[in-house]
C-alpha atoms as a PDB file:
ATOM      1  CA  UNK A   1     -10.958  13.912  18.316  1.00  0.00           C
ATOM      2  CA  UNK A   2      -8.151  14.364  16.084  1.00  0.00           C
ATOM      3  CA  UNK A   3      -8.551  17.421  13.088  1.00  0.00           C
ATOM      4  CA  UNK A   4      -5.193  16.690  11.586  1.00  0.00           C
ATOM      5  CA  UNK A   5      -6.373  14.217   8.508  1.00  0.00           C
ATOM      6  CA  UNK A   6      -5.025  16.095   6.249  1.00  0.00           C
ATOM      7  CA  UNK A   7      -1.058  16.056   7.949  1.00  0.00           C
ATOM      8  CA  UNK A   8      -1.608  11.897   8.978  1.00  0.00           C
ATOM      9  CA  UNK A   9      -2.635  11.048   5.571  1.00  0.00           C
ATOM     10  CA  UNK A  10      -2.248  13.370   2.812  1.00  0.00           C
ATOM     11  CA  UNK A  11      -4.237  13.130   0.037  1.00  0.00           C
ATOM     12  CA  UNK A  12      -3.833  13.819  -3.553  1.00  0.00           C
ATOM     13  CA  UNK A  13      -6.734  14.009  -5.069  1.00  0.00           C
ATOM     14  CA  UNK A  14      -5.917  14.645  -8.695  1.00  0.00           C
ATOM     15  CA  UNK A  15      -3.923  11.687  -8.689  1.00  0.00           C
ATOM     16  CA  UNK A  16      -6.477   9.556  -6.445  1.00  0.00           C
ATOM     17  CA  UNK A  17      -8.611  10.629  -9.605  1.00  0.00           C
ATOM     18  CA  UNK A  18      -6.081   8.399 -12.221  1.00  0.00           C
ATOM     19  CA  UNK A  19      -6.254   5.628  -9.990  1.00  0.00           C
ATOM     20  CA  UNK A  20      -8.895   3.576 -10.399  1.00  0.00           C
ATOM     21  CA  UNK A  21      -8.426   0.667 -12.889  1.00  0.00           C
ATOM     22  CA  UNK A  22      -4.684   0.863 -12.976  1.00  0.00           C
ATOM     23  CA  UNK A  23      -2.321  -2.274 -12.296  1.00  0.00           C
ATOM     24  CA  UNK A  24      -0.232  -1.184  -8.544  1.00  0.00           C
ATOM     25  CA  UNK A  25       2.234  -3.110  -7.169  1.00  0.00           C
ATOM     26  CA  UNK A  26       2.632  -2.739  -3.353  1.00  0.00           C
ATOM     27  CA  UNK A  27       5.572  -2.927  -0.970  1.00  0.00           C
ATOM     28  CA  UNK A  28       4.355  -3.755   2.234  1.00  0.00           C
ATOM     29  CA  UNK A  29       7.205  -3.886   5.118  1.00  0.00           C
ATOM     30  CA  UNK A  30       6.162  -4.724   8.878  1.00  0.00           C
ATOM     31  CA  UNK A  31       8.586  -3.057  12.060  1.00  0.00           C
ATOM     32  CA  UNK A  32       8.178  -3.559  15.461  1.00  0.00           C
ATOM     33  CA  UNK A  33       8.122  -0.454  17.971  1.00  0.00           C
ATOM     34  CA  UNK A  34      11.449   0.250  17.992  1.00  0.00           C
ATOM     35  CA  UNK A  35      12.977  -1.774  15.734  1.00  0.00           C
ATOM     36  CA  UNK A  36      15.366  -0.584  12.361  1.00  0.00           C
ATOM     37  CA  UNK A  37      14.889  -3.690  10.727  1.00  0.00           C
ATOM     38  CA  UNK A  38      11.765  -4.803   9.122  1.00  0.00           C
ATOM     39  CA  UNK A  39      10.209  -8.607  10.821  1.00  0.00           C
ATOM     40  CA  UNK A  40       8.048  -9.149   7.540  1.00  0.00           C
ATOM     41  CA  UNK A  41       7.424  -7.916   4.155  1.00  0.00           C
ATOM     42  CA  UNK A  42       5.164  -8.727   2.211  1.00  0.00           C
ATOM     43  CA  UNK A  43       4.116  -7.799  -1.444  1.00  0.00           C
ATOM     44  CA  UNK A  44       0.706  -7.763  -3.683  1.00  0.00           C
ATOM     45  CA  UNK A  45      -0.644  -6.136  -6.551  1.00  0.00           C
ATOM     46  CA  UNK A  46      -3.932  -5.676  -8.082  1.00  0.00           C
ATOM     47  CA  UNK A  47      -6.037  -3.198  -9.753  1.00  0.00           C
ATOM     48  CA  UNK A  48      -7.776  -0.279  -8.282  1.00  0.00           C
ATOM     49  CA  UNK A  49     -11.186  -0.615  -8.014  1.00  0.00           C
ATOM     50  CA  UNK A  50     -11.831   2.561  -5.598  1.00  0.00           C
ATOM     51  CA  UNK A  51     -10.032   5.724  -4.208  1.00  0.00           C
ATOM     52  CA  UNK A  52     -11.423   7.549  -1.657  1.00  0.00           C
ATOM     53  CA  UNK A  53     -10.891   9.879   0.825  1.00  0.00           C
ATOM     54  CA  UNK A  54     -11.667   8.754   3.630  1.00  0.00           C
ATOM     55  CA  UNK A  55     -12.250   4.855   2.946  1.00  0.00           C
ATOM     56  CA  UNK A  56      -8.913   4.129   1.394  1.00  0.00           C
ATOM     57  CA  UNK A  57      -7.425   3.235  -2.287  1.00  0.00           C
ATOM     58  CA  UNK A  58      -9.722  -0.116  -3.038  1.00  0.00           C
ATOM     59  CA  UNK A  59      -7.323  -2.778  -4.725  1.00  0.00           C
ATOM     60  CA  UNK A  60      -8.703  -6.029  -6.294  1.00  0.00           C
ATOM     61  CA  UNK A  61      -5.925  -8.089  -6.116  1.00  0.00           C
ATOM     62  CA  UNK A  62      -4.374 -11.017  -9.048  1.00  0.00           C
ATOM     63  CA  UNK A  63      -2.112 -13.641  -9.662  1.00  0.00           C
ATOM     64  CA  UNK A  64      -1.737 -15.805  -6.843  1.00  0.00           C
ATOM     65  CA  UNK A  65      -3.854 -13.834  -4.527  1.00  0.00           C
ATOM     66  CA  UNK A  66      -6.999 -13.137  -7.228  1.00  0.00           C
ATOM     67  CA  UNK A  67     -10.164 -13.120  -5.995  1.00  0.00           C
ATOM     68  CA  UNK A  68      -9.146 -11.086  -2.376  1.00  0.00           C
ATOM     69  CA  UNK A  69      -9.489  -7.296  -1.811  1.00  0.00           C
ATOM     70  CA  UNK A  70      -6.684  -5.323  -0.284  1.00  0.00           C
ATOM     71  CA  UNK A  71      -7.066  -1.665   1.486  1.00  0.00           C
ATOM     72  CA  UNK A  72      -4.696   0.734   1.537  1.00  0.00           C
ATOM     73  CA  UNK A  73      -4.534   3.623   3.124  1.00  0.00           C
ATOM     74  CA  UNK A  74      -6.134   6.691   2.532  1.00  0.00           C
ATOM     75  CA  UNK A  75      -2.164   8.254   1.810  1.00  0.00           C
ATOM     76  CA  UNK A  76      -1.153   8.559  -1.625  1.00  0.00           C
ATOM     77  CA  UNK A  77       2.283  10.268  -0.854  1.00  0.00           C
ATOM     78  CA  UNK A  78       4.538   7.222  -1.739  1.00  0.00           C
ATOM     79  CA  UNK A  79       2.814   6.032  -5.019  1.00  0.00           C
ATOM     80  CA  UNK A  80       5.460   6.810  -7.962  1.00  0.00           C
ATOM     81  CA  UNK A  81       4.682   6.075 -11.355  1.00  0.00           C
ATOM     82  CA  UNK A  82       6.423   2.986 -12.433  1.00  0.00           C
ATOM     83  CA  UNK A  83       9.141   2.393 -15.182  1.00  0.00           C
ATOM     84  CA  UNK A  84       8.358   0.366 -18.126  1.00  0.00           C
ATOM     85  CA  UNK A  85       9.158  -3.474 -17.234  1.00  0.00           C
ATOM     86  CA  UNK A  86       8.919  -6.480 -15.638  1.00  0.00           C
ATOM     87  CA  UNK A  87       8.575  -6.701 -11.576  1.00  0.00           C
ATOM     88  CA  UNK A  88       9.325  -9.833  -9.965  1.00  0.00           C
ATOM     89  CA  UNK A  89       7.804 -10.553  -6.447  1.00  0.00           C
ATOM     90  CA  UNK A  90      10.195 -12.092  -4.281  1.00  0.00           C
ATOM     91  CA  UNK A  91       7.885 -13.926  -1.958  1.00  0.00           C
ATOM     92  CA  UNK A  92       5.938 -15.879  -5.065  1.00  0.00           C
ATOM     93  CA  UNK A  93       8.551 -15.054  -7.617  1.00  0.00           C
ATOM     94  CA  UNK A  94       5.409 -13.836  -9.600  1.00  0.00           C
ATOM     95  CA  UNK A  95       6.007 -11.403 -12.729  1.00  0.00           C
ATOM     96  CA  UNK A  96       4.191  -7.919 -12.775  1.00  0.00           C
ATOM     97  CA  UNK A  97       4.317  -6.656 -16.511  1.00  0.00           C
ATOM     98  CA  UNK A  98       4.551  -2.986 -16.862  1.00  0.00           C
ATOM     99  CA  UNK A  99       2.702  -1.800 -13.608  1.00  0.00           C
ATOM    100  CA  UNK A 100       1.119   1.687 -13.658  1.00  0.00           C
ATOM    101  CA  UNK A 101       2.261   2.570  -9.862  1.00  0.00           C
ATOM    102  CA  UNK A 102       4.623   1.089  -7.259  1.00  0.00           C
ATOM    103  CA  UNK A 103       3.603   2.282  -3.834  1.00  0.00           C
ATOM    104  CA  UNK A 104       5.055   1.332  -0.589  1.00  0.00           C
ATOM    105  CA  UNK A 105       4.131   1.808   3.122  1.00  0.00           C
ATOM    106  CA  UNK A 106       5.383   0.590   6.378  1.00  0.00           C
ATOM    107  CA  UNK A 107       3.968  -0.191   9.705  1.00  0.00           C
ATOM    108  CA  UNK A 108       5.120   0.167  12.708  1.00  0.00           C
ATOM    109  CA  UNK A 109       3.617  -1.590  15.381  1.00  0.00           C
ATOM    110  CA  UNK A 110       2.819   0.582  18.132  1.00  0.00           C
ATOM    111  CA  UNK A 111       4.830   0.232  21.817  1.00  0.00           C
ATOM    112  CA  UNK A 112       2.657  -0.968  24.529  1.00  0.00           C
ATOM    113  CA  UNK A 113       1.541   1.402  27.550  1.00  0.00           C
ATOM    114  CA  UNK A 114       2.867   1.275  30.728  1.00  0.00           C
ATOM    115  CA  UNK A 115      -0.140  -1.391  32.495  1.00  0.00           C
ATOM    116  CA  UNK A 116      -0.930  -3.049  29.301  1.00  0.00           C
ATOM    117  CA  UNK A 117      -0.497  -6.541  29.040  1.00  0.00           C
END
């Protein structure tokens, strides 16, 4: 069993407080085990609806992607408050208008063991 959730995902939790109901905009960038270069990125953004602990920061998504729930992490180290202005997406080309938070995370997929095919 691994003790060490508070050094894999640190948690603020006065900010996870602020969270809920704000506009986020998420960076989302997808590497393979060993790789420098990202093979997909992909980015959202929605509203909190939830931030906890141990279940993750809750996000109910809009524009082009209203309606669907996204999960993030429970890690709030890379959410920054964001600067007054508009966002454009470069996947949709979809505005964001004054977001509360930009966060980013990437994920690295893991390298397969020696035997696994």
């Amino acid at each position: 069993m691994n003790n060490h959730t508070e050094e894999d995902h640190p948690w603020d939790a006065a900010l996870a407080k602020t969270l809920p109901g704000k506009m986020v905009l998420v960076g989302l960038a997808y590497f393979g085990s060993d790789a420098e270069e990202p093979f997909e990125q992909q980015q959202l953004f929605g509203r909190v609806i939830s931030a906890d602990r141990r279940k993750g920061i809750l996000l109910s998504l809009e524009g082009q992607r209203t309606g669907e729930q996204f999960n993030l992490p429970p890690d709030t180290r890379s959410f920054q408050e964001a600067g007054l202005g508009e966002y454009r997406l470069r996947s949709t080309g979809e505005a964001v208008v004054n977001p509360d938070f930009t966060v980013t995370f990437s994920i690295r997929k893991q390298a397969k063991a020696r035997g696994d095919d």
